[in-house]
PDB file of N, CA and C in Angstrom:
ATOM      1  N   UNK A   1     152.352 -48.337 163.021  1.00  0.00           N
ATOM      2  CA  UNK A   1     153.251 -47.896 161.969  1.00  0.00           C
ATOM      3  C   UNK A   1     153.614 -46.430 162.215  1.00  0.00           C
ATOM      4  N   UNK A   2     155.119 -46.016 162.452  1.00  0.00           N
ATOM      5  CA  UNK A   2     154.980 -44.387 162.351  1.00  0.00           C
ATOM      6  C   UNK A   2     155.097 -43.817 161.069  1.00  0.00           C
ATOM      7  N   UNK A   3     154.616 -42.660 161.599  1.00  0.00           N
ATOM      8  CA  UNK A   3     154.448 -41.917 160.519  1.00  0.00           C
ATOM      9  C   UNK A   3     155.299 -40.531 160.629  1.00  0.00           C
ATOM     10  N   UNK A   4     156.037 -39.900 159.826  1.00  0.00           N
ATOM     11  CA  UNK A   4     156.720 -38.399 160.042  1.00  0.00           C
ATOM     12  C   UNK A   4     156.252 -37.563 158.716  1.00  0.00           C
ATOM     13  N   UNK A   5     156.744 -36.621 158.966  1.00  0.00           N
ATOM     14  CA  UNK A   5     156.752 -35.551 157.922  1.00  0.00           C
ATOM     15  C   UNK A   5     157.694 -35.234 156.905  1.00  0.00           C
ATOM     16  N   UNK A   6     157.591 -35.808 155.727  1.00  0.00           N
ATOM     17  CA  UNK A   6     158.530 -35.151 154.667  1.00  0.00           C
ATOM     18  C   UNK A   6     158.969 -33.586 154.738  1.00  0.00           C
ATOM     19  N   UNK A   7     160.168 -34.026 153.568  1.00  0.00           N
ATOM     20  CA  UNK A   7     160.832 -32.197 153.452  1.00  0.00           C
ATOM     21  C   UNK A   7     159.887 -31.318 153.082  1.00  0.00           C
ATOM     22  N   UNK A   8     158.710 -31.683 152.420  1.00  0.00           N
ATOM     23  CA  UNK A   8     157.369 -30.988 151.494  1.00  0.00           C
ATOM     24  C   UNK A   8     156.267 -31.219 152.587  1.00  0.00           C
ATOM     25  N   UNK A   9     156.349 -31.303 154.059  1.00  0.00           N
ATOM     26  CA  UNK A   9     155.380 -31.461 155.020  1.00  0.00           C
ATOM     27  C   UNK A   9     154.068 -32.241 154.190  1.00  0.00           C
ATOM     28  N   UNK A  10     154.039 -33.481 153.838  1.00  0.00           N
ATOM     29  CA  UNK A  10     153.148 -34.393 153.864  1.00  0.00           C
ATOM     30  C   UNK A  10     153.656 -35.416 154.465  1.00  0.00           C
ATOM     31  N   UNK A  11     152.457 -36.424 155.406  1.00  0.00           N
ATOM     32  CA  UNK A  11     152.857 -37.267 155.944  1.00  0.00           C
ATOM     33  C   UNK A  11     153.072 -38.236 155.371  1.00  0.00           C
ATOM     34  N   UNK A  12     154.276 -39.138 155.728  1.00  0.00           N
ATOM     35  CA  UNK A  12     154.586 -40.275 154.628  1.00  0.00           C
ATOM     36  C   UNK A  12     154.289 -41.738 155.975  1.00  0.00           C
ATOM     37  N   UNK A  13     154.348 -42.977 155.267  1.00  0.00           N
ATOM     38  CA  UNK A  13     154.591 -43.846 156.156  1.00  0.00           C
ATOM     39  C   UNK A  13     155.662 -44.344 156.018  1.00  0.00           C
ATOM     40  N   UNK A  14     156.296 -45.191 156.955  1.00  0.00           N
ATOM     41  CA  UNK A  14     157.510 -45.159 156.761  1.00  0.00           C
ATOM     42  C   UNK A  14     157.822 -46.782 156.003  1.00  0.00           C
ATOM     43  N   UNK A  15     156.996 -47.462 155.712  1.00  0.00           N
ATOM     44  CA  UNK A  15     157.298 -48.649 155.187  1.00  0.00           C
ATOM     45  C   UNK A  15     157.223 -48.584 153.469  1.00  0.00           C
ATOM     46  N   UNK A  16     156.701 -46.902 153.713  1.00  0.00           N
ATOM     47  CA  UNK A  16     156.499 -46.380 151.902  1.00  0.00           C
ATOM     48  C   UNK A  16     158.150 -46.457 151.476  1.00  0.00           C
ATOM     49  N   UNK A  17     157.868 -47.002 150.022  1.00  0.00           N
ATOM     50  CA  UNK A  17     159.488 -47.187 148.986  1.00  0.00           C
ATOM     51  C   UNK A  17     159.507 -45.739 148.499  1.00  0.00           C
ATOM     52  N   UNK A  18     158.641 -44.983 148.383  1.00  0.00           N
ATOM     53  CA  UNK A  18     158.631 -43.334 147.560  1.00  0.00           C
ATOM     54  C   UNK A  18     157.005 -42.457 147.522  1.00  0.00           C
ATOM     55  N   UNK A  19     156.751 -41.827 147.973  1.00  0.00           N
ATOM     56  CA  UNK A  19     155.398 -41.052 147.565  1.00  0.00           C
ATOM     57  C   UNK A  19     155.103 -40.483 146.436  1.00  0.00           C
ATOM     58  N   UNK A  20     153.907 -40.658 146.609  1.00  0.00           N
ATOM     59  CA  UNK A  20     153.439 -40.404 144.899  1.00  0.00           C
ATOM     60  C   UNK A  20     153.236 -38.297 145.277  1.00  0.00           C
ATOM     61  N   UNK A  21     153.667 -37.904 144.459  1.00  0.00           N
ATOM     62  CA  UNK A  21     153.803 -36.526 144.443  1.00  0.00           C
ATOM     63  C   UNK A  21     152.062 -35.842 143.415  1.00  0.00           C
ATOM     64  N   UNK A  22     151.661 -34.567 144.163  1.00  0.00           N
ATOM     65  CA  UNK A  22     150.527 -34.514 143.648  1.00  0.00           C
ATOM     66  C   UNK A  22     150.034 -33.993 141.754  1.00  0.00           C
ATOM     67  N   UNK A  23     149.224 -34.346 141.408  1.00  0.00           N
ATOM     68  CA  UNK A  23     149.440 -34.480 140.204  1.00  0.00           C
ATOM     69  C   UNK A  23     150.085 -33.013 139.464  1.00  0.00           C
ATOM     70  N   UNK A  24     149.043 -31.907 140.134  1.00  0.00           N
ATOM     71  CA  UNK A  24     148.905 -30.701 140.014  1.00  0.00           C
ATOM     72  C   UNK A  24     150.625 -30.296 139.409  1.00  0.00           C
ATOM     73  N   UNK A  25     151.672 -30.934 140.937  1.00  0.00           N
ATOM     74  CA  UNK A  25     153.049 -30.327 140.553  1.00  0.00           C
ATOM     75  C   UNK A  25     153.700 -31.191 139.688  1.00  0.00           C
ATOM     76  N   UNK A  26     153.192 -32.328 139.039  1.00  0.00           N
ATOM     77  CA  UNK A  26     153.691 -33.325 138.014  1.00  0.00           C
ATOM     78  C   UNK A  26     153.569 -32.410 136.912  1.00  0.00           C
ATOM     79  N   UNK A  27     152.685 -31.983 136.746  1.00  0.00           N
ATOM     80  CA  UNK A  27     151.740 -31.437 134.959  1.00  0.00           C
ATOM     81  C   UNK A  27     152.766 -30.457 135.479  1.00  0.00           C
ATOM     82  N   UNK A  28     152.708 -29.352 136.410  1.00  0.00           N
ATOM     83  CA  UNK A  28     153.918 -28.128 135.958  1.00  0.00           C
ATOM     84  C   UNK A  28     155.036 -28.244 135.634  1.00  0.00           C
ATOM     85  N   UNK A  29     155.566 -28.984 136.205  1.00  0.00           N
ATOM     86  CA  UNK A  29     157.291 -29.630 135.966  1.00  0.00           C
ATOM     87  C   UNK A  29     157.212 -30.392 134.402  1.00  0.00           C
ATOM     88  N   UNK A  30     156.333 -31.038 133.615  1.00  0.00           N
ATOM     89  CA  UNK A  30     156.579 -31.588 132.834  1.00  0.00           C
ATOM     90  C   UNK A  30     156.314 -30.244 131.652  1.00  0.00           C
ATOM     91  N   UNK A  31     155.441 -29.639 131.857  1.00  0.00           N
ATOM     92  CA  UNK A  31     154.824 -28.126 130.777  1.00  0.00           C
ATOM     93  C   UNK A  31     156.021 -27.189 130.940  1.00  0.00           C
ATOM     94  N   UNK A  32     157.126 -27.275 132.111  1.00  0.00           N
ATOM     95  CA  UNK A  32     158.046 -26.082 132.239  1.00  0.00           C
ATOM     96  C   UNK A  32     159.073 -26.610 131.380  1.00  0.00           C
ATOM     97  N   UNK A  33     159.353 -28.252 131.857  1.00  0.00           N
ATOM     98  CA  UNK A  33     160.921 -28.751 131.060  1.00  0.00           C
ATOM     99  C   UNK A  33     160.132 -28.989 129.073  1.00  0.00           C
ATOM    100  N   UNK A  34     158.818 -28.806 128.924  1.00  0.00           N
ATOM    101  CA  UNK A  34     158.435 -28.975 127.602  1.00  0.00           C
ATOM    102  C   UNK A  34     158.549 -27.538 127.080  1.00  0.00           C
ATOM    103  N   UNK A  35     158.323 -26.238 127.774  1.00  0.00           N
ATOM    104  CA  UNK A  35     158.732 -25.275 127.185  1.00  0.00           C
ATOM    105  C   UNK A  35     159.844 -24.522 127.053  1.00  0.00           C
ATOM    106  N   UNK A  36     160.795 -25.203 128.057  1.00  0.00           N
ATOM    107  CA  UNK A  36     162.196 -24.936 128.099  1.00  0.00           C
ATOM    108  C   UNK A  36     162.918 -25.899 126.587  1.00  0.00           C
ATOM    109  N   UNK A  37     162.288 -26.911 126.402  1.00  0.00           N
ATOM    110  CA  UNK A  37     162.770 -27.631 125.324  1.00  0.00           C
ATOM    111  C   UNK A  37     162.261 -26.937 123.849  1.00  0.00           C
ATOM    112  N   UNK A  38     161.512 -26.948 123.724  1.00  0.00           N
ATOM    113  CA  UNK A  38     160.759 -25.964 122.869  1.00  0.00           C
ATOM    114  C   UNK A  38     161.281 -24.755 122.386  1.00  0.00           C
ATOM    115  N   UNK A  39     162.030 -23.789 123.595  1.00  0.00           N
ATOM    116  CA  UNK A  39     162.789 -22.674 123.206  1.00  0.00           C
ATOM    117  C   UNK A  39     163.891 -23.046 123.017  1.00  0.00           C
ATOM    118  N   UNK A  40     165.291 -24.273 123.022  1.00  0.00           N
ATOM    119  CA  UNK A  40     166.259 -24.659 122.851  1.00  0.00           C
ATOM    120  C   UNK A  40     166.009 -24.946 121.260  1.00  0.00           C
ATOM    121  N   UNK A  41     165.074 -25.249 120.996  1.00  0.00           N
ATOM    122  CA  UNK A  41     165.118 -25.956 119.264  1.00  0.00           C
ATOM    123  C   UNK A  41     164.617 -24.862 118.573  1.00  0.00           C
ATOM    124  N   UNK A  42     163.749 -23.859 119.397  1.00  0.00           N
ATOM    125  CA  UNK A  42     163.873 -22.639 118.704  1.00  0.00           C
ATOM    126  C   UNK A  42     164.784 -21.807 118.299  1.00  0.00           C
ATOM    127  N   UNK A  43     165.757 -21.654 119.575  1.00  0.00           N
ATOM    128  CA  UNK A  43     167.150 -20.935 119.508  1.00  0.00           C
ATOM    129  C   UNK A  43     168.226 -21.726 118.076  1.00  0.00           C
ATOM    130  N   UNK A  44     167.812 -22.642 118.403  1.00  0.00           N
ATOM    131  CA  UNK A  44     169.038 -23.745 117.607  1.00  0.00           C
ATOM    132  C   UNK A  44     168.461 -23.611 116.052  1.00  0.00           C
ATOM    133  N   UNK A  45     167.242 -23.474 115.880  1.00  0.00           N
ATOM    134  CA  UNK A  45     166.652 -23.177 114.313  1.00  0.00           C
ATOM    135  C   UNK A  45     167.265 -21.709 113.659  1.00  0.00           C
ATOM    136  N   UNK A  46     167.201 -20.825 114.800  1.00  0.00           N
ATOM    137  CA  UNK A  46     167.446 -19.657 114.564  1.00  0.00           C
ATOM    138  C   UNK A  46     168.356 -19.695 114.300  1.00  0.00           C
ATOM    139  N   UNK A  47     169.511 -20.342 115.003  1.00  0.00           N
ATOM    140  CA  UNK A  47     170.922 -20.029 115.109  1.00  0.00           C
ATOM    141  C   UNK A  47     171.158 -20.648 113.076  1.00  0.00           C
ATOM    142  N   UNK A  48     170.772 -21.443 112.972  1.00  0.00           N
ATOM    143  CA  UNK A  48     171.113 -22.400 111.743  1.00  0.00           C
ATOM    144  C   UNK A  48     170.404 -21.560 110.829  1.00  0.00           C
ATOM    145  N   UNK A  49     169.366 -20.953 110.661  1.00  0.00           N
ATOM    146  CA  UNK A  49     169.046 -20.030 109.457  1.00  0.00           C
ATOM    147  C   UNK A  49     169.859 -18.874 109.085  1.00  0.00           C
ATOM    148  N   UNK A  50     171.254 -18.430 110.196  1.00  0.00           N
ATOM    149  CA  UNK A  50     172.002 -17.448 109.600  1.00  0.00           C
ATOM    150  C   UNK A  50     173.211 -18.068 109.334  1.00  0.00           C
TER     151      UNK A  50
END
C-alpha cells in the first residue's frame, strides 16, 4: 500500500476516504469559532441596548 505525506506532513494511506485530524487541533478550532460566537452576540446585545 503507498503511503505519502499530507499538506500537514502526516503520513496518510492512500486507500484512506479522510484522516482523522488530532484531537488537540479539534478542541482549538471549536473553543476559537465558540468565542468568536460569543463576542458576535455580545456585540449584537450591546448594539440593541442603545
Amino acid at each position: 500500500m503507498a503511503k505519502s505525506l499530507s499538506q500537514f506532513s502526516m503520513h496518510i494511506c492512500g486507500s484512506l476516504l479522510y484522516t482523522i485530524r488530532p484531537i488537540q487541533e479539534a478542541l482549538d478550532l471549536f473553543y476559537a469559532r465558540l468565542i468568536a460566537r460569543m463576542d458576535e452576540d455580545v456585540a449584537k446585545q450591546r448594539a440593541a441596548v442603545f
